[in-house]
C-alpha atoms as a PDB file:
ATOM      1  CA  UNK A   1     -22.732  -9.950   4.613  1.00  0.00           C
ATOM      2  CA  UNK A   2     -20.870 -10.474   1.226  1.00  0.00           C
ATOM      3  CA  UNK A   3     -19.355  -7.198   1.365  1.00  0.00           C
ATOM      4  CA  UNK A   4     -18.032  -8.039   4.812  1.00  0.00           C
ATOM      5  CA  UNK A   5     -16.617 -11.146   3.194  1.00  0.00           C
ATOM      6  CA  UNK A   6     -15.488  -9.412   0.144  1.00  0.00           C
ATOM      7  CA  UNK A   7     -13.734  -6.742   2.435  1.00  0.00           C
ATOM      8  CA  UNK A   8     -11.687  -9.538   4.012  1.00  0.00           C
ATOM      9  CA  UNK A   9     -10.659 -11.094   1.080  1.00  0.00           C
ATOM     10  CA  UNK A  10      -9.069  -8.130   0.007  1.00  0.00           C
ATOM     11  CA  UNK A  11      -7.375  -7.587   3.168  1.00  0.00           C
ATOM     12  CA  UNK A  12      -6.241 -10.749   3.232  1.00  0.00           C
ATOM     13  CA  UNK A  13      -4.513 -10.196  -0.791  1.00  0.00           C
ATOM     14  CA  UNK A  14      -3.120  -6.403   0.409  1.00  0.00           C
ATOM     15  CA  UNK A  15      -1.241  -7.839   3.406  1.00  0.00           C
ATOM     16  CA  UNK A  16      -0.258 -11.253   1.610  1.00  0.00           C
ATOM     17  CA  UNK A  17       1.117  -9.532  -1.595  1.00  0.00           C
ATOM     18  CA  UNK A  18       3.516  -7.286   0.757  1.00  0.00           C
ATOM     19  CA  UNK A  19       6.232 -10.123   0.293  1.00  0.00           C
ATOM     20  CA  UNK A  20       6.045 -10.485  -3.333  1.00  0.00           C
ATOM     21  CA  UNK A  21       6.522  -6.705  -3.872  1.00  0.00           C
ATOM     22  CA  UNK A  22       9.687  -6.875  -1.751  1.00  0.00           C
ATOM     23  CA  UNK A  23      10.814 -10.242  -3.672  1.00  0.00           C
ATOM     24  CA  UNK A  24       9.956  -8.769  -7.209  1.00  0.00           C
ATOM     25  CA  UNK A  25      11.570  -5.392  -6.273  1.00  0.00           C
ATOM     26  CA  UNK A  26      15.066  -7.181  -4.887  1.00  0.00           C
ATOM     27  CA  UNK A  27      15.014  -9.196  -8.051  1.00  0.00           C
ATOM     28  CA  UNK A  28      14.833  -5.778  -9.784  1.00  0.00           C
ATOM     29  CA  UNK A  29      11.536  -6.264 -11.730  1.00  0.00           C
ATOM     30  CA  UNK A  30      10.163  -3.096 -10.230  1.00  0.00           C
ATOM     31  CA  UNK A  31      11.499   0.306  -9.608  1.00  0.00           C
ATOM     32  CA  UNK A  32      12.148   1.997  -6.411  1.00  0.00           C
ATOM     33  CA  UNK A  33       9.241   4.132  -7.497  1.00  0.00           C
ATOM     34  CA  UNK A  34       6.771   1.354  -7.953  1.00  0.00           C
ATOM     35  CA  UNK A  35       7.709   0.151  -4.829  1.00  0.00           C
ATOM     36  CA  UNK A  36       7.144   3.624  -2.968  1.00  0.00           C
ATOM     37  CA  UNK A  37       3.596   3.819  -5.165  1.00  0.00           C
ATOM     38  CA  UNK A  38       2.626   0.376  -3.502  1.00  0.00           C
ATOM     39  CA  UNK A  39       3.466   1.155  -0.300  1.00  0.00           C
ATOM     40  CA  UNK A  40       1.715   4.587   0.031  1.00  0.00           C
ATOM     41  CA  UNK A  41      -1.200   2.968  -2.057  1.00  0.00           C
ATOM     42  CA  UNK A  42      -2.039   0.400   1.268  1.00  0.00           C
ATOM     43  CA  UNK A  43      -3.044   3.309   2.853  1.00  0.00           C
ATOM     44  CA  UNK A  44      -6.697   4.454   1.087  1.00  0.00           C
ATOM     45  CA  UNK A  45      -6.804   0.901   0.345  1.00  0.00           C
ATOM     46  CA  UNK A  46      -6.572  -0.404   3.768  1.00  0.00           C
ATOM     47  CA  UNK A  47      -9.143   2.219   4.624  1.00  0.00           C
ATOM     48  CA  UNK A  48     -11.505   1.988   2.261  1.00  0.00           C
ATOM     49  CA  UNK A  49     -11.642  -2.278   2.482  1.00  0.00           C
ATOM     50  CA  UNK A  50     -12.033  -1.536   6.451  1.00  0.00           C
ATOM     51  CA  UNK A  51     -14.535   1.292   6.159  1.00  0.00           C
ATOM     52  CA  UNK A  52     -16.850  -0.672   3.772  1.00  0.00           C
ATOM     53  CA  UNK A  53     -16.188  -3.877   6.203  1.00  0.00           C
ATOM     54  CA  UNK A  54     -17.476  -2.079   9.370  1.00  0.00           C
ATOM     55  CA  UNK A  55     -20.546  -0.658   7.005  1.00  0.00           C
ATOM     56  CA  UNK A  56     -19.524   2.939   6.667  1.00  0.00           C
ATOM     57  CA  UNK A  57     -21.806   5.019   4.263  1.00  0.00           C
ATOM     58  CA  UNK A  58     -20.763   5.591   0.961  1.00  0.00           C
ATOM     59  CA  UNK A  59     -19.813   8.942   1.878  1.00  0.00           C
ATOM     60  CA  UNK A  60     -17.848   7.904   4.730  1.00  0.00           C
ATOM     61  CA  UNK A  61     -16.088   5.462   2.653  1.00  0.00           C
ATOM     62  CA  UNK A  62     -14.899   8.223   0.609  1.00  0.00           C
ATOM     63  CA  UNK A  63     -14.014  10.655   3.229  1.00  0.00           C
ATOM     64  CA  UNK A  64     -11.504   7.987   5.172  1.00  0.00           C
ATOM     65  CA  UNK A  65     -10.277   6.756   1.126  1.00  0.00           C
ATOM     66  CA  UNK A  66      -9.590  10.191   0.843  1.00  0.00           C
ATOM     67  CA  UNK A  67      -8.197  11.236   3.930  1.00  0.00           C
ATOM     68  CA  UNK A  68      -5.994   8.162   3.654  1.00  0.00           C
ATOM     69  CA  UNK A  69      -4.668   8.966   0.200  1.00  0.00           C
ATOM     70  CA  UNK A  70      -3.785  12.494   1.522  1.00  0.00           C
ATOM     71  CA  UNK A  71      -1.694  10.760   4.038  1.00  0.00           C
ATOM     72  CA  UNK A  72      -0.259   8.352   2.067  1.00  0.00           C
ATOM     73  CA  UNK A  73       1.028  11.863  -0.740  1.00  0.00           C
ATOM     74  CA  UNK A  74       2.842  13.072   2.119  1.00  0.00           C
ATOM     75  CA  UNK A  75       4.727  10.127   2.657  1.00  0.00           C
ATOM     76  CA  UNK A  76       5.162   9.256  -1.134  1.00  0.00           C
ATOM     77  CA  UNK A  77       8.343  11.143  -1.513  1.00  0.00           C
ATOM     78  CA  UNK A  78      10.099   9.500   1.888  1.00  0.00           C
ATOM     79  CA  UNK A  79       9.127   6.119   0.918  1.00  0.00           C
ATOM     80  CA  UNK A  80      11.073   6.853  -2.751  1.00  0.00           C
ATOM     81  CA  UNK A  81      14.022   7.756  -0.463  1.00  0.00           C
ATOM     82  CA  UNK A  82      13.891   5.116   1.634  1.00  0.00           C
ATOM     83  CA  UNK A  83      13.853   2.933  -1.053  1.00  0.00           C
ATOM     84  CA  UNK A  84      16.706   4.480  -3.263  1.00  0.00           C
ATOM     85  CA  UNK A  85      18.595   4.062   0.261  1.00  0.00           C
ATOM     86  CA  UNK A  86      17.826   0.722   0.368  1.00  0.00           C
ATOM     87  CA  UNK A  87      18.825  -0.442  -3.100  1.00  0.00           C
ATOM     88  CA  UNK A  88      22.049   1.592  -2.969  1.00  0.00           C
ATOM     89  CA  UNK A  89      23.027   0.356   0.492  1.00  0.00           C
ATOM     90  CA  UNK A  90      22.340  -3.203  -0.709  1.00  0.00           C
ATOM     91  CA  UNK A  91      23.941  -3.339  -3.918  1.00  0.00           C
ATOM     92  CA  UNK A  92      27.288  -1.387  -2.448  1.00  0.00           C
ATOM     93  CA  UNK A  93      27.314  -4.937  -0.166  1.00  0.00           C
ATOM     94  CA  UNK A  94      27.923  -6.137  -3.623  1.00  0.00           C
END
């Protein structure tokens, strides 16, 4: 039951913290590359909080972190671009 609990708290931070990454990185106090790192991160973290929520086994747990992780490499390098798109798209506005 506490895990269960625990699990949703931590969902609840991971989605809620999504705005303040945005806000800290359009203020500049983080790096296009943090940012990228944060976003890809979500992904094992997501699945681990939900996996341990719905009362995977351990090893489950692992296997879907893991799985999730691999995912979220892939899509490391996009998400950098994305970003440095981003940031140079808004500051030529300037």
């Amino acid at each position: 039951m506490w895990a269960q609990a625990a699990a949703t708290a931590l969902l609840i931070i991971v989605v809620v913290l999504r705005p303040a990454e945005i806000h800290w990185w359009r203020a500049g106090h983080i790096s296009n590359e943090v940012l990228a790192f944060l976003l890809v991160a979500r992904f094992p973290t997501v699945a681990a909080i939900v996996a341990t929520a719905v009362g995977a086994h351990p090893a489950q747990v692992i296997v879907a972190t893991m799985a999730a992780g691999a995912v979220g490499a892939l899509l490391y390098r996009p998400a950098v671009r994305k970003a440095e798109q981003r940031h140079a798209d808004r500051t030529a506005g300037l």
